[in-house]
Protein backbone atom coordinates (compact mmCIF):
# COMPACT_ATOMS: atom_id res chain seq x y z
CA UNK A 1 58.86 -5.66 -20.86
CA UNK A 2 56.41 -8.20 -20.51
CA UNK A 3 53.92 -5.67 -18.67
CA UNK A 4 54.83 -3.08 -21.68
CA UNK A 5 53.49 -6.26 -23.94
CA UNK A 6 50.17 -6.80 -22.01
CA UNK A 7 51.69 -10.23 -20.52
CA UNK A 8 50.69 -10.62 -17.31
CA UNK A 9 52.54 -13.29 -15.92
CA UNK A 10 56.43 -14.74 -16.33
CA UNK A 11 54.67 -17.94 -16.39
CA UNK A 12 52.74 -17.64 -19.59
CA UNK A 13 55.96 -17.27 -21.11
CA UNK A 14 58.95 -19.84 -21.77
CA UNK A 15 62.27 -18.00 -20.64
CA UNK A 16 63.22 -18.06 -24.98
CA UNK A 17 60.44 -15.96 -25.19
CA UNK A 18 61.01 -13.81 -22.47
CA UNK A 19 64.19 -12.87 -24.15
CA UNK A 20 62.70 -12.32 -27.07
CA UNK A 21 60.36 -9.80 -25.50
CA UNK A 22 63.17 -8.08 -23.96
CA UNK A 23 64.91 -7.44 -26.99
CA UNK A 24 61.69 -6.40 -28.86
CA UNK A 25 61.94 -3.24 -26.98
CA UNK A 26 65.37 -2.71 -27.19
CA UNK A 27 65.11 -2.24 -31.23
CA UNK A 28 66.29 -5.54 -32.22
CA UNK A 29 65.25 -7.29 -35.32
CA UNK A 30 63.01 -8.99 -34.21
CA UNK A 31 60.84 -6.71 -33.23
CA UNK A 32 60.05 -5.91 -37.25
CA UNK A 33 59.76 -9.11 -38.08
CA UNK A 34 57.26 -9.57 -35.17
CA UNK A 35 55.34 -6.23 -36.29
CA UNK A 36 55.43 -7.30 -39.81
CA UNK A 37 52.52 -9.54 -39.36
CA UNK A 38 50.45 -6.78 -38.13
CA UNK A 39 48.23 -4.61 -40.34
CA UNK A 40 50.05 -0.85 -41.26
CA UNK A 41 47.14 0.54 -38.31
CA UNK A 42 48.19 -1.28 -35.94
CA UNK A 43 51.57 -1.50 -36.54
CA UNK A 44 51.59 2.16 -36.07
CA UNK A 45 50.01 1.95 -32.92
CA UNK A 46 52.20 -0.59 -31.04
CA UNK A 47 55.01 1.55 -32.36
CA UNK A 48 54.14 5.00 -30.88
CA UNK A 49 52.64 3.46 -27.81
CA UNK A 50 54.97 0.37 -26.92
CA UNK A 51 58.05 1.12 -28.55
CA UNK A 52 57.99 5.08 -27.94
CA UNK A 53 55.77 5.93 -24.96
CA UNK A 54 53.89 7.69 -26.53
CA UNK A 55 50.21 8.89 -24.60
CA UNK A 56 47.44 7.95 -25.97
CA UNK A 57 46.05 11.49 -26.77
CA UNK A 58 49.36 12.08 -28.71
CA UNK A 59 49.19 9.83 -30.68
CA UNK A 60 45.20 10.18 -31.53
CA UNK A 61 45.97 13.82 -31.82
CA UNK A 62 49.33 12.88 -34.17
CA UNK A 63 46.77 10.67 -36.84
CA UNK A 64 44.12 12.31 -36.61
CA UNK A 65 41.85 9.99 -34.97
CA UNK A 66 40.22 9.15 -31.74
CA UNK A 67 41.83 7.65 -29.04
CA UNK A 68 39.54 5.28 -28.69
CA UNK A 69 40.51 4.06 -32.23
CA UNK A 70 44.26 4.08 -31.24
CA UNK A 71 43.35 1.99 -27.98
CA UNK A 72 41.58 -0.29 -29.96
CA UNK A 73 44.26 -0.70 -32.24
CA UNK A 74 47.07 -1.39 -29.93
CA UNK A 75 45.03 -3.79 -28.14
CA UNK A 76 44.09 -6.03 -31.58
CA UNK A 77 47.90 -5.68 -32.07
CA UNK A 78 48.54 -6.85 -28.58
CA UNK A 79 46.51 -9.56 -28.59
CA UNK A 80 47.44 -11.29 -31.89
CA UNK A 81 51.34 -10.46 -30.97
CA UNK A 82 50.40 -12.58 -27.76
CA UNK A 83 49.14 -15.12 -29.90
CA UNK A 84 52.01 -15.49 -32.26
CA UNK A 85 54.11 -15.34 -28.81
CA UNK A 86 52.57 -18.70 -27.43
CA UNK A 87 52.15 -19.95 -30.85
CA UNK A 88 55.56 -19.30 -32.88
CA UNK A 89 54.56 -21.58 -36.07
């Protein structure tokens, strides 16, 4: 899960969070309230390629757009999920 988040390390993470992760990608409801924060684009993005495995290309090909766009969106979502990970105020 943590790998699926872009978290490299258990260490980075207090074993709370961990568990939180976890059931991120199990459906649970925090997952939405986590996404919530995140612009529709991006949103999107993490969706089809966290939550659904999606490809890349499938999902560039699915919007519309390049998949350099979609990679660039999944990694702003990444990184400010990461952020609100270490920094839950």
């Amino acid at each position: 899960a943590r790998h699926r988040l872009g978290i490299r390390d258990a260490i980075e993470l207090a074993p709370s969070q961990i568990d939180q992760v976890h059931a991120a990608l199990a459906g649970d409801q925090w997952v939405g309230q986590l996404l919530a924060g995140l612009p529709e684009d991006q949103q999107t993005a993490i969706r089809a390629r966290i939550l659904d495995d999606v490809p890349y290309p499938e999902i560039a090909n699915q919007l519309q757009i390049s998949e350099l766009v979609i990679r660039k969106r999944v990694s702003r979502a990444l990184a400010t999920l990461r952020e609100q990970l270490e920094d839950p105020s």
